[in-house]
N, C-alpha and C. Protein backbone atom coordinates (compact mmCIF):
# COMPACT_ATOMS: atom_id res chain seq x y z
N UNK A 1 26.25 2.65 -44.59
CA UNK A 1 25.71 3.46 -43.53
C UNK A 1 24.31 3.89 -43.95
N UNK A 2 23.46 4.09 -42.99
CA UNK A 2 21.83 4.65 -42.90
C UNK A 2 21.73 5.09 -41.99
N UNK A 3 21.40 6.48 -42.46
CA UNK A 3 20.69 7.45 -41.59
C UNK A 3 19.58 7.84 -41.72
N UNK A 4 18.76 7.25 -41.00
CA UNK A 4 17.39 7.85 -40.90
C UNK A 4 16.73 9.03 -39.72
N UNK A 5 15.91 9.75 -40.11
CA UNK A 5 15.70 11.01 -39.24
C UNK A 5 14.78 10.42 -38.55
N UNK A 6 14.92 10.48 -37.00
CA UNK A 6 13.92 10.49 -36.19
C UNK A 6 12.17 11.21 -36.55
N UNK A 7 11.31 10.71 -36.48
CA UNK A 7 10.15 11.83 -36.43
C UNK A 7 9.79 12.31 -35.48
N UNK A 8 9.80 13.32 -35.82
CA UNK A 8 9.74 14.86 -35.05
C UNK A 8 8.42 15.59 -35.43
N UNK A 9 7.71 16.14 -34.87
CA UNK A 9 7.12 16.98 -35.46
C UNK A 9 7.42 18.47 -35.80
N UNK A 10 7.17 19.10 -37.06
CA UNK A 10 7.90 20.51 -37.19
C UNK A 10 9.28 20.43 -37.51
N UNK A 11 9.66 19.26 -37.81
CA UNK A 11 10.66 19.23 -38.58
C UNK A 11 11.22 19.53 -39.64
N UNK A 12 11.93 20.39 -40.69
CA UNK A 12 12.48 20.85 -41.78
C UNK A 12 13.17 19.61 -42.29
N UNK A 13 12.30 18.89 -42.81
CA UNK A 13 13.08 17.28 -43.51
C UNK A 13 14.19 17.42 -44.70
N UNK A 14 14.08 18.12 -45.38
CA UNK A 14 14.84 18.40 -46.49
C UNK A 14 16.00 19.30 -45.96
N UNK A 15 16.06 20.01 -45.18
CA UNK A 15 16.99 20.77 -44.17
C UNK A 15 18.45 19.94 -43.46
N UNK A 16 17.29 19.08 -42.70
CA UNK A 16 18.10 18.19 -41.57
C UNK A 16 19.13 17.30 -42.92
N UNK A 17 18.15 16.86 -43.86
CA UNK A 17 18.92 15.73 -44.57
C UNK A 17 20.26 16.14 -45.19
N UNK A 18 20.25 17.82 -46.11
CA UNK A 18 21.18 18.55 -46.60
C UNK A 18 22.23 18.46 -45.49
N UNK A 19 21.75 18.51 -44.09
CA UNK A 19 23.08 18.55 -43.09
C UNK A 19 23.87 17.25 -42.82
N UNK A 20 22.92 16.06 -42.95
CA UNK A 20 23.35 14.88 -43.24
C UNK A 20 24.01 14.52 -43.92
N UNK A 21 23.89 15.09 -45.06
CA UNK A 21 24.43 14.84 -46.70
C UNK A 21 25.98 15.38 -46.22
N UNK A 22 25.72 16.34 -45.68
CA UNK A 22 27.15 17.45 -45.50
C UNK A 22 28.30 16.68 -44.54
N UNK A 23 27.91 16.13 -43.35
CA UNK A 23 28.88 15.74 -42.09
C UNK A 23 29.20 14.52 -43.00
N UNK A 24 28.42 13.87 -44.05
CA UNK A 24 28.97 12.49 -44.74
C UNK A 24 30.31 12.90 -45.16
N UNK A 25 29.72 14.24 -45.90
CA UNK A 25 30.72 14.68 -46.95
C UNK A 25 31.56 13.94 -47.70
N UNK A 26 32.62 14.05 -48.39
CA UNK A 26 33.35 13.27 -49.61
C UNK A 26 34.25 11.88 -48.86
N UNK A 27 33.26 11.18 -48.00
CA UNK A 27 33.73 9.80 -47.28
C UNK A 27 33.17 9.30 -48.21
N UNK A 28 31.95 9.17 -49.11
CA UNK A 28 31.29 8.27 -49.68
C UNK A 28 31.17 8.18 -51.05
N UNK A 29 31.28 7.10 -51.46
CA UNK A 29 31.32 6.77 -53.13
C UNK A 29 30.55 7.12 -53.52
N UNK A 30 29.50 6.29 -52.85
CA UNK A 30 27.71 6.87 -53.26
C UNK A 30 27.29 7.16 -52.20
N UNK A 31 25.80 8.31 -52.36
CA UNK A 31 25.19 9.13 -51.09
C UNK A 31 23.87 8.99 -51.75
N UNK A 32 22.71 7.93 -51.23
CA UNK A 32 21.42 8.32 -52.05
C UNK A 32 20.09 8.58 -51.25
N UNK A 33 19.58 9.23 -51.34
CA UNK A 33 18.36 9.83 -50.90
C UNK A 33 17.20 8.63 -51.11
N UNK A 34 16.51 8.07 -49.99
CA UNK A 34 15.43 6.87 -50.56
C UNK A 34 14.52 7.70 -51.00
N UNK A 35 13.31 7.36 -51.91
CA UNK A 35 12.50 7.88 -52.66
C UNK A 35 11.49 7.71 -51.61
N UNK A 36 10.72 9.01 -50.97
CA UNK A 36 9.61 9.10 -50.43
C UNK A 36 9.68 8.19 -48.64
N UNK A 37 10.96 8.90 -47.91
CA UNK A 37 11.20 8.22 -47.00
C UNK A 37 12.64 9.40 -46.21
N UNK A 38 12.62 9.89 -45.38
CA UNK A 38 13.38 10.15 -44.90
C UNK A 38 14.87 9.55 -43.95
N UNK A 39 15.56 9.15 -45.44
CA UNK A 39 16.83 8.09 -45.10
C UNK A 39 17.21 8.68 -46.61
N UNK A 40 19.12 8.24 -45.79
CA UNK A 40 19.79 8.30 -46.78
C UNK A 40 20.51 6.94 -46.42
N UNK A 41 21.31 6.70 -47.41
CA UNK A 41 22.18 5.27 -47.23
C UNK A 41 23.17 5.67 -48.40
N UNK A 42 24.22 5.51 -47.66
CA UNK A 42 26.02 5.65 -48.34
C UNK A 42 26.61 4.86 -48.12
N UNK A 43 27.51 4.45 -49.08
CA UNK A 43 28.62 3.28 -49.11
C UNK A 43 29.40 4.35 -48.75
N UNK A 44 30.74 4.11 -47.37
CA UNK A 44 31.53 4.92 -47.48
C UNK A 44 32.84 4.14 -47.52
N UNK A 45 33.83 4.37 -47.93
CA UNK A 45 35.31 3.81 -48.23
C UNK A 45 36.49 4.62 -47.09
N UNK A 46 36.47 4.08 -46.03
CA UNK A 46 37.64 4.06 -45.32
C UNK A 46 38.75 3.62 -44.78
N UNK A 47 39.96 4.45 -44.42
CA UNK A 47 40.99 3.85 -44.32
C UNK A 47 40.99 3.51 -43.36
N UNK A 48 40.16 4.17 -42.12
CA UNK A 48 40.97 3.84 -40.79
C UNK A 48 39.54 4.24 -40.25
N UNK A 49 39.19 3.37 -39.06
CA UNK A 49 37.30 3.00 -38.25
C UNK A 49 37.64 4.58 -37.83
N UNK A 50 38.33 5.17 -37.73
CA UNK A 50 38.17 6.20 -36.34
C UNK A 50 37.48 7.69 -37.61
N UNK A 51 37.73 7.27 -38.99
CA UNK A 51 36.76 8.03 -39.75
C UNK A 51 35.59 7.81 -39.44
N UNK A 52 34.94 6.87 -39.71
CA UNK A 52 33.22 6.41 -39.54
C UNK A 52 32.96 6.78 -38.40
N UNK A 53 33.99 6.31 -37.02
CA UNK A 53 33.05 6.67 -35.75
C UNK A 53 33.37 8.09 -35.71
N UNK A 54 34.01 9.11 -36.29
CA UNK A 54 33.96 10.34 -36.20
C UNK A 54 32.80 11.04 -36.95
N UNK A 55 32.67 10.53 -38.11
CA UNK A 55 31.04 10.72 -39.15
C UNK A 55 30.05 10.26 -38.32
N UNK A 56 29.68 9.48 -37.42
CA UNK A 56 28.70 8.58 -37.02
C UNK A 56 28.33 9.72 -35.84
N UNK A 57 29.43 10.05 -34.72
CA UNK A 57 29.14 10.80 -33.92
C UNK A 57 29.04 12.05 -34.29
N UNK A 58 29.23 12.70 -35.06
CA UNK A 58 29.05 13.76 -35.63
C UNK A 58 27.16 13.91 -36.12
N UNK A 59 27.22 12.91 -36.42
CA UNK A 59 25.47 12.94 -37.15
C UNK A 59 24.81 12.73 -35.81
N UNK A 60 24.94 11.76 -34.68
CA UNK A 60 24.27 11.67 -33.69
C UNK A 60 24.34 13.00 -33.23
N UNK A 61 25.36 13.63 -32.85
CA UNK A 61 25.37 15.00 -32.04
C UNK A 61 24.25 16.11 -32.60
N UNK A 62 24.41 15.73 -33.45
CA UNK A 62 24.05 17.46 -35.08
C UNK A 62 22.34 17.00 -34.88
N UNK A 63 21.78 15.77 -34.67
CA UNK A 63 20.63 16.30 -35.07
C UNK A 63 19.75 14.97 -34.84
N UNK A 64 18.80 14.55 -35.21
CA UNK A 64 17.63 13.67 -34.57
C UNK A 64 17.89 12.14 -35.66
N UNK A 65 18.76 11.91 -35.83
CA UNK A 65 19.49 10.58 -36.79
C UNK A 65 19.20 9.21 -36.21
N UNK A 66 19.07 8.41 -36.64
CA UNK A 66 19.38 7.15 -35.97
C UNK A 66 20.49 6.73 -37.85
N UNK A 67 21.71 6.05 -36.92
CA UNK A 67 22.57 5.69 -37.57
C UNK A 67 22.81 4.16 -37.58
N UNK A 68 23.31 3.84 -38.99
CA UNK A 68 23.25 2.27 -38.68
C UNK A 68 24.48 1.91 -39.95
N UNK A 69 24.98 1.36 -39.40
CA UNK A 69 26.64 1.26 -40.24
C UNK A 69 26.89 -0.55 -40.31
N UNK A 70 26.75 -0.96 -41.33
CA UNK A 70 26.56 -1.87 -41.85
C UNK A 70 28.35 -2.44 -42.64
N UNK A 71 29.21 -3.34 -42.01
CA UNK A 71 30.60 -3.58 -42.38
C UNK A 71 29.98 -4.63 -44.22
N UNK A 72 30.60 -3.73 -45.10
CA UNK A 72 30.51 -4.15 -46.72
C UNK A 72 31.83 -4.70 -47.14
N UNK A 73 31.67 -5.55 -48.09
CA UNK A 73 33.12 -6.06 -48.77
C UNK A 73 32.65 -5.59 -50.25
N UNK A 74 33.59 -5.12 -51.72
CA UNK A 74 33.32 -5.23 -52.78
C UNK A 74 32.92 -6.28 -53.37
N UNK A 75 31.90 -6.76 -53.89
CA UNK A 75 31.18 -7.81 -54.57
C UNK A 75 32.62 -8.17 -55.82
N UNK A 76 33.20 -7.68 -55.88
CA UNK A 76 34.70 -8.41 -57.12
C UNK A 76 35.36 -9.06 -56.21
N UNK A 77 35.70 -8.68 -55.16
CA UNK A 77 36.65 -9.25 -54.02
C UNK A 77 35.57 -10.86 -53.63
N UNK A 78 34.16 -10.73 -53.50
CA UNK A 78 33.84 -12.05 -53.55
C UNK A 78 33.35 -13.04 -54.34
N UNK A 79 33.32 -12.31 -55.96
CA UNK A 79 33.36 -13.18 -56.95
C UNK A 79 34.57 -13.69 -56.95
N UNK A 80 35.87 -12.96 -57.10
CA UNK A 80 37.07 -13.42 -56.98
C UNK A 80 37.12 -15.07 -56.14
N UNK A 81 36.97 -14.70 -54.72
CA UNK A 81 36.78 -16.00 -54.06
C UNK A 81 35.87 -17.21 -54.37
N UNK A 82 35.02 -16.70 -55.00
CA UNK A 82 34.18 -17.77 -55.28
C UNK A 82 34.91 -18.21 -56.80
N UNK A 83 35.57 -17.71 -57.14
CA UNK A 83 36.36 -18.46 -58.46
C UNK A 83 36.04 -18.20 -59.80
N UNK A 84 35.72 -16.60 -59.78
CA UNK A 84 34.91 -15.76 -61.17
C UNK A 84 36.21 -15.55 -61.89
N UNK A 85 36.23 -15.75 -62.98
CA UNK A 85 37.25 -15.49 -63.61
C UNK A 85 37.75 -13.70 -63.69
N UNK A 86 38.72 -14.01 -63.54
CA UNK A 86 39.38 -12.53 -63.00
C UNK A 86 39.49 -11.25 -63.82
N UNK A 87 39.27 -11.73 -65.05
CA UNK A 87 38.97 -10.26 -66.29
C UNK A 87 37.45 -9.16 -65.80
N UNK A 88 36.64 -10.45 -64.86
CA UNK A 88 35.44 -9.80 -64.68
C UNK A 88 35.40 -9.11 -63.25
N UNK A 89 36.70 -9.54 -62.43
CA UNK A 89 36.35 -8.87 -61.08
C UNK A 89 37.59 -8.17 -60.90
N UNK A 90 37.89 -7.22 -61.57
CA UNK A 90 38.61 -5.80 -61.54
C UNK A 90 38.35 -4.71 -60.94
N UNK A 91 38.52 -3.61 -60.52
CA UNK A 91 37.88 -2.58 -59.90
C UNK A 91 36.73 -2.41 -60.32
N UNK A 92 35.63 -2.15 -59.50
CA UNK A 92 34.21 -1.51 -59.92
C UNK A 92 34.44 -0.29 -61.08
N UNK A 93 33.31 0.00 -61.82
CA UNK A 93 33.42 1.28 -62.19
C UNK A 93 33.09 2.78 -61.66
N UNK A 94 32.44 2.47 -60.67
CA UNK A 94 31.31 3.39 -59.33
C UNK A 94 30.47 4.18 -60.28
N UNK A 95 29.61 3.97 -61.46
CA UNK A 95 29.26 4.59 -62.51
C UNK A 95 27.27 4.18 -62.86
N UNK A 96 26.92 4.82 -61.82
CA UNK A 96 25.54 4.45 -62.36
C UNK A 96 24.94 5.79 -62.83
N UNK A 97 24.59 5.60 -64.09
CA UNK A 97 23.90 7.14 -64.61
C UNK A 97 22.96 7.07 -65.45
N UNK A 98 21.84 6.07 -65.20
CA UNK A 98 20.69 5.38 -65.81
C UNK A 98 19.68 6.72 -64.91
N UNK A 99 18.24 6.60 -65.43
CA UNK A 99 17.77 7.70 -65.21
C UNK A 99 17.08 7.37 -63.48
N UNK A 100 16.99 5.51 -63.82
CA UNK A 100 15.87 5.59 -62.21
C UNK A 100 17.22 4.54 -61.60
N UNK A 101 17.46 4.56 -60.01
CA UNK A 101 18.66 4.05 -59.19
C UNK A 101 17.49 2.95 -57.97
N UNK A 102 17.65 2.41 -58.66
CA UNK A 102 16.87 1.09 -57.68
C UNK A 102 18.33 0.21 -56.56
N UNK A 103 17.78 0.50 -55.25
CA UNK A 103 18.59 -0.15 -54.39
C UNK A 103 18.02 -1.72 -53.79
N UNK A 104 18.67 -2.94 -53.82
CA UNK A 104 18.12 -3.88 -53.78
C UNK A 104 19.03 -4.31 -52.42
N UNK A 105 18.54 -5.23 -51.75
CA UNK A 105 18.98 -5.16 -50.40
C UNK A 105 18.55 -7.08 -50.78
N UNK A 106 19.57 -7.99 -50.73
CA UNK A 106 19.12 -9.13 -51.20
C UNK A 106 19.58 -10.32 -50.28
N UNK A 107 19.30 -10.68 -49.58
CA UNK A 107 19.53 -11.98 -48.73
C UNK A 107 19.33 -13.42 -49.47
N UNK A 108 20.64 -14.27 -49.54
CA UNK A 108 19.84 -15.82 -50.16
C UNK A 108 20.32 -16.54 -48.93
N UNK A 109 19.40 -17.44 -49.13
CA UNK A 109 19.55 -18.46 -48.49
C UNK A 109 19.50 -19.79 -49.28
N UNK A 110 20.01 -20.95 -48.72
CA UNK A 110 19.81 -22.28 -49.62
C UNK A 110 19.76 -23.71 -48.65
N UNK A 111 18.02 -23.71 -48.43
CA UNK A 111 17.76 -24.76 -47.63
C UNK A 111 17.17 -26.02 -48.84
N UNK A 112 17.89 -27.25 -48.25
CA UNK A 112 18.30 -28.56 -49.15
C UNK A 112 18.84 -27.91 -50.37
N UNK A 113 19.60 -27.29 -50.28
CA UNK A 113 20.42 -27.11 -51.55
C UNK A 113 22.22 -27.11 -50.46
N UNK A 114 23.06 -28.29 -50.98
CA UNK A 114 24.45 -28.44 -50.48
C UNK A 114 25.56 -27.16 -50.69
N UNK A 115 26.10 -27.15 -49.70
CA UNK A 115 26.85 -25.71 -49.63
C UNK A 115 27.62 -25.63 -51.01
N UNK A 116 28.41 -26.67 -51.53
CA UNK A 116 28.59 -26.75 -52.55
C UNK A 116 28.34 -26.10 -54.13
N UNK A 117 26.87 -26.75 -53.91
CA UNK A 117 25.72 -26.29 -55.62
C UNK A 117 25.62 -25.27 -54.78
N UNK A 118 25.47 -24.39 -54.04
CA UNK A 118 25.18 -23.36 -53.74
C UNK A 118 25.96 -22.14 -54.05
N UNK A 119 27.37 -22.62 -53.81
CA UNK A 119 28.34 -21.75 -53.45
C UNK A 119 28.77 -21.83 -55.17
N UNK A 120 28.50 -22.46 -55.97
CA UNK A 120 28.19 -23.03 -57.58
C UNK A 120 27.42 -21.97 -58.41
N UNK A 121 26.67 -21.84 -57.54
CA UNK A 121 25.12 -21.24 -58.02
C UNK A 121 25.48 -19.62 -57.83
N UNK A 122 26.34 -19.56 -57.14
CA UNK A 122 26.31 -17.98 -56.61
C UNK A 122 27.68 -17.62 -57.52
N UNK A 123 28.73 -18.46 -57.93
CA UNK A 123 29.81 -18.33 -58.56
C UNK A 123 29.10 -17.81 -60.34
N UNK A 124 28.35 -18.62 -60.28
CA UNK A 124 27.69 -18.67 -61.96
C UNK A 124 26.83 -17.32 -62.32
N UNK A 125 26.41 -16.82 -61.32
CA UNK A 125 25.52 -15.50 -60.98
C UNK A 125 26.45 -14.57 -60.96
N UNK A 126 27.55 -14.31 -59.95
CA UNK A 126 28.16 -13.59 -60.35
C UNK A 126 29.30 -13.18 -61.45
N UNK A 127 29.41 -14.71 -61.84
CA UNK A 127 29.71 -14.36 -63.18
C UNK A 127 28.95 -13.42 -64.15
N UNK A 128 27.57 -13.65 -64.74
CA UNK A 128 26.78 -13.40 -65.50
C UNK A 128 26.84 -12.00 -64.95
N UNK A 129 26.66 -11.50 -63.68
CA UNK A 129 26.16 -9.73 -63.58
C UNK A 129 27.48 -9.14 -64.19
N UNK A 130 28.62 -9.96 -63.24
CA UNK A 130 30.02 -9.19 -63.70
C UNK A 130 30.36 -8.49 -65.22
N UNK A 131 29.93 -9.98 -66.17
CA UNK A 131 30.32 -10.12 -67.55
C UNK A 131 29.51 -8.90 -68.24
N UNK A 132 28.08 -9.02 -67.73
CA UNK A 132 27.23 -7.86 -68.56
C UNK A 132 27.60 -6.71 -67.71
N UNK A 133 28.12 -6.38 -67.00
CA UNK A 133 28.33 -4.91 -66.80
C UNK A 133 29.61 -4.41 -67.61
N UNK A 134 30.61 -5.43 -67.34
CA UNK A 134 32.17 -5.45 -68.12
C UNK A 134 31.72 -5.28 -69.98
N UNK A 135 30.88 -5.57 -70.32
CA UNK A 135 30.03 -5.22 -71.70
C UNK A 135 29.69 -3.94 -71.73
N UNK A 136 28.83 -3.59 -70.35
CA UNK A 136 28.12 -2.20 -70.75
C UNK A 136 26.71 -2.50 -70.86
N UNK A 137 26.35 -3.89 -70.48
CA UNK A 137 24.85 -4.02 -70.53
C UNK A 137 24.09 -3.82 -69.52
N UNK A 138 24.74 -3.72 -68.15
CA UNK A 138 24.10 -3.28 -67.61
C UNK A 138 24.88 -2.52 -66.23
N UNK A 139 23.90 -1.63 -65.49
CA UNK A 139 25.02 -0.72 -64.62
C UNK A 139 24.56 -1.53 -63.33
N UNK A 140 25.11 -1.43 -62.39
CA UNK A 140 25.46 -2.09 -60.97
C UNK A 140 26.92 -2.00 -60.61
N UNK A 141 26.63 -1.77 -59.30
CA UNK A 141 27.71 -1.88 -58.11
C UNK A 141 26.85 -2.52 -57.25
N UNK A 142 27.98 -3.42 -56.80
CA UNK A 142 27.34 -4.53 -55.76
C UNK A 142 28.35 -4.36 -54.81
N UNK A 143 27.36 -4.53 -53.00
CA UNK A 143 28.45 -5.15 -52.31
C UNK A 143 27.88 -5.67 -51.22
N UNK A 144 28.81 -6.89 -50.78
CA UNK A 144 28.53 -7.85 -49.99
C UNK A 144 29.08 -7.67 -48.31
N UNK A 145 27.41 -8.00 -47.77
CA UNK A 145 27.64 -7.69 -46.13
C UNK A 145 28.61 -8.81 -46.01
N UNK A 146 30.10 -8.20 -44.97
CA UNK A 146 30.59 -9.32 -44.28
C UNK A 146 30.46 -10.33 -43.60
N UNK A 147 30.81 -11.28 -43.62
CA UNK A 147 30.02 -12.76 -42.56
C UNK A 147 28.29 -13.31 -43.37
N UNK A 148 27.58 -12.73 -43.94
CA UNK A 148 26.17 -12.70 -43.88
C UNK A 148 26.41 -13.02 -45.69
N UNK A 149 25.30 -14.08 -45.63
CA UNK A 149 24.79 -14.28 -47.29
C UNK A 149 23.99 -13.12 -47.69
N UNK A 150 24.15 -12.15 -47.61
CA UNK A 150 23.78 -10.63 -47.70
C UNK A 150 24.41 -9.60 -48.99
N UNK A 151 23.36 -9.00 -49.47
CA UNK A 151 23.83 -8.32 -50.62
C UNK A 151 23.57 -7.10 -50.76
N UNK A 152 23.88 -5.84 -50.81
CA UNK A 152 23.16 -4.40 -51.57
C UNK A 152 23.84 -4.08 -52.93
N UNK A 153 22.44 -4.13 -53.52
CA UNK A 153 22.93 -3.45 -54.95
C UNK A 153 22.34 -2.65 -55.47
N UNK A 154 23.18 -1.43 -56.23
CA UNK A 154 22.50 -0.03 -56.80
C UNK A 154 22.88 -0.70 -57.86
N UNK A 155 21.86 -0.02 -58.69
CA UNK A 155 21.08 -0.97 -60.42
C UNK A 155 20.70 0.65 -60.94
N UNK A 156 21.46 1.24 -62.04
CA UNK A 156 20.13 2.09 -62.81
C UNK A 156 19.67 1.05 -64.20
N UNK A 157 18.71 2.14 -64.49
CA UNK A 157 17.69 1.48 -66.24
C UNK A 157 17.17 2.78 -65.95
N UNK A 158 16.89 2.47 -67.48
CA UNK A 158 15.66 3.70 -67.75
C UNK A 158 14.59 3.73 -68.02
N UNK A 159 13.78 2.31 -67.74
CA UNK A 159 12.63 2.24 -67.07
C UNK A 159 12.70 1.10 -66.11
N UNK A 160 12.14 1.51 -65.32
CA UNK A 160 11.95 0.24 -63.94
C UNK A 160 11.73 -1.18 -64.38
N UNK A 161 10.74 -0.98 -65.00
CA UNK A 161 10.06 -2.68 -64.95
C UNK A 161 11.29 -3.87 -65.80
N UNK A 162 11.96 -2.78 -66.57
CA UNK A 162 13.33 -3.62 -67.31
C UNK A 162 14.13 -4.84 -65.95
N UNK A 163 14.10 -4.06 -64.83
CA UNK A 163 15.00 -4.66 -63.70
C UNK A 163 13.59 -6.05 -63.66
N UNK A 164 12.33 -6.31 -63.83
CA UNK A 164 11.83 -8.12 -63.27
C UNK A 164 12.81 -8.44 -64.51
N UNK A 165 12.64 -8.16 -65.51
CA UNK A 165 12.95 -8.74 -66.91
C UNK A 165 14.02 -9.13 -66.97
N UNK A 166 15.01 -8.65 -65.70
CA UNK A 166 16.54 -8.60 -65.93
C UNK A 166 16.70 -9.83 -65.05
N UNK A 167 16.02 -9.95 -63.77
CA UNK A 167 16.30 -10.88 -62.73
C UNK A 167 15.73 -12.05 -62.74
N UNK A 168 14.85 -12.12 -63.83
CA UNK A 168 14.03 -13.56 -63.95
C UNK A 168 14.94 -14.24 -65.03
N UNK A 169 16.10 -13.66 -65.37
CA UNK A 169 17.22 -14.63 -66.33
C UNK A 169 18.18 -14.64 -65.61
N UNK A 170 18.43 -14.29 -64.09
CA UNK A 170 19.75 -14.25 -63.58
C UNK A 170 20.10 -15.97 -63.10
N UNK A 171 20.80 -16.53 -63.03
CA UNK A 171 20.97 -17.89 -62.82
C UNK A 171 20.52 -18.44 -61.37
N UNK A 172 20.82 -17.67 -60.21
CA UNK A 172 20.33 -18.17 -59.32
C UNK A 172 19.14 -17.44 -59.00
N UNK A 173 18.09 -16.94 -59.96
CA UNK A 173 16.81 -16.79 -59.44
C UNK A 173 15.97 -17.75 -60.59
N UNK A 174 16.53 -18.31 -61.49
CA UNK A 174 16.55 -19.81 -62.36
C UNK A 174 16.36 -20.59 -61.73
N UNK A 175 17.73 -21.07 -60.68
CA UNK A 175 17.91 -22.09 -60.01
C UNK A 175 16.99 -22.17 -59.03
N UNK A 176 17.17 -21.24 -57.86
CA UNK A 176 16.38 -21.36 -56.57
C UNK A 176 15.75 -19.97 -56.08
N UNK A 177 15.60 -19.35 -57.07
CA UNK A 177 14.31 -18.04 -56.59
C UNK A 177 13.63 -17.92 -55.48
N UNK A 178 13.38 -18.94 -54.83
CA UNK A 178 12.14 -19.32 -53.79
C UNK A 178 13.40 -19.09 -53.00
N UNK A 179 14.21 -18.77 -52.99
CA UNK A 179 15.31 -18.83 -51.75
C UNK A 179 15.96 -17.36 -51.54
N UNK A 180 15.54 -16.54 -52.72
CA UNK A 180 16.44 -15.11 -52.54
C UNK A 180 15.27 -13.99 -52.29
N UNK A 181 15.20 -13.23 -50.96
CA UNK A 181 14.86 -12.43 -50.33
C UNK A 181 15.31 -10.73 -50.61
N UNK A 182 14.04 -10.16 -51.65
CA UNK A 182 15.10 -8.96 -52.16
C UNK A 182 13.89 -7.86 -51.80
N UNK A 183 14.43 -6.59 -50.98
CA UNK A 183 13.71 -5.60 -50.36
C UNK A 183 14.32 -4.56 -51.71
N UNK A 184 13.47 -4.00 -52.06
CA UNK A 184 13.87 -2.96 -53.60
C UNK A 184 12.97 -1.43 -53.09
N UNK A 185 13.70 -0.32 -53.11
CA UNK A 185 13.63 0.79 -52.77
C UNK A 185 14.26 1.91 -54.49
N UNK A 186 13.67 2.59 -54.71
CA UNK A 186 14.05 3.62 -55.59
C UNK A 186 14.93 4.57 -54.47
N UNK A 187 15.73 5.29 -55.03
CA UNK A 187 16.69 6.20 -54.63
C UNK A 187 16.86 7.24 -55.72
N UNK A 188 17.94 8.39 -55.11
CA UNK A 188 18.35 9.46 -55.81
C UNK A 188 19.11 9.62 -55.05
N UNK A 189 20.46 9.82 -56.36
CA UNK A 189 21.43 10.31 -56.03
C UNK A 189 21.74 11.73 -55.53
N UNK A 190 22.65 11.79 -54.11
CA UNK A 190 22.67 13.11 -53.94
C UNK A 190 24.26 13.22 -54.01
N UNK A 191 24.62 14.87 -53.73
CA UNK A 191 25.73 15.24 -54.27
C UNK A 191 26.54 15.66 -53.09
């Protein structure tokens, strides 16, 4: 979910958002504040739609929001399918506590590359993030838009520039880089 505040003029931005933060309330795993942008974006975990459209209308009513609710699957649930060996796609840990929270918003695509090596390429990748987090080398929660070669992932480090250093060894930005589309936003966690 993303909520972004309408602009208004004379608006109390930090106000409206605290009320945002609030109608989310304890629906969401994670709740993060974008850095220098009035939006928040939460993964929320529900049992039953008539939660979300009750959160959703609740934020439309309360205040000047535009809402945008985005259907996620857990990134283990689709390494799993893609055939990651299963020690690595266990429950998430929901545990990022690195000092800076970079949100990556990642689309691939794979033109002349066969669905196959592709679907290869993305198995081998998520191997590699899985394995180094299951280490402790690195923090991420990933999760994958439904239907859509679509990705969001919260990443901490404790310095930024560590994350090119990290993604220029990931296997499918090895393989076909020229093909993965990644929008990267800093965040903060809110409570």
């Amino acid at each position: 979910m993303s909520i972004e505040i309408k602009h208004d003029t004379g608006i109390d931005v930090e106000s409206v958002m605290l009320r945002a933060s609030d109608l989310i309330g304890n629906h969401a795993i994670f709740k993060f504040r974008v850095i220098g942008e009035a939006k928040i974006v939460a993964i929320l975990e529900v049992k039953d739609a008539t939660v979300l459209n009750g959160i959703t209308s609740n934020l439309i009513t309360s205040g000047p929001f535009k809402v945008t609710c985005t259907p996620l699957t857990c990134y283990e649930r689709w390494a799993k399918l893609l055939g990651v060996d299963e020690k690595f796609t266990g429950p998430a840990p929901r545990k990022l506590t690195g000092k800076y929270v970079a949100w990556f918003d990642v689309t691939l695509e794979h033109h002349g590359i066969p669905l196959e090596q592709f679907v290869e390429y993305w198995r081998d990748e998520a191997a590699s993030i899985l394995e180094l987090r299951s280490k402790g080398q690195f923090e991420t929660e990933i999760f994958k838009v439904l239907g859509e070669k679509r990705l969001h992932a919260f990443s901490c480090k404790d310095n930024p520039e560590d994350w090119e250093c990290f993604m220029l060894k990931l296997p499918m930005f090895v393989k076909m880089g020229d093909q993965i589309y990644t929008k990267t936003k800093l965040v903060t966690k809110m409570l």
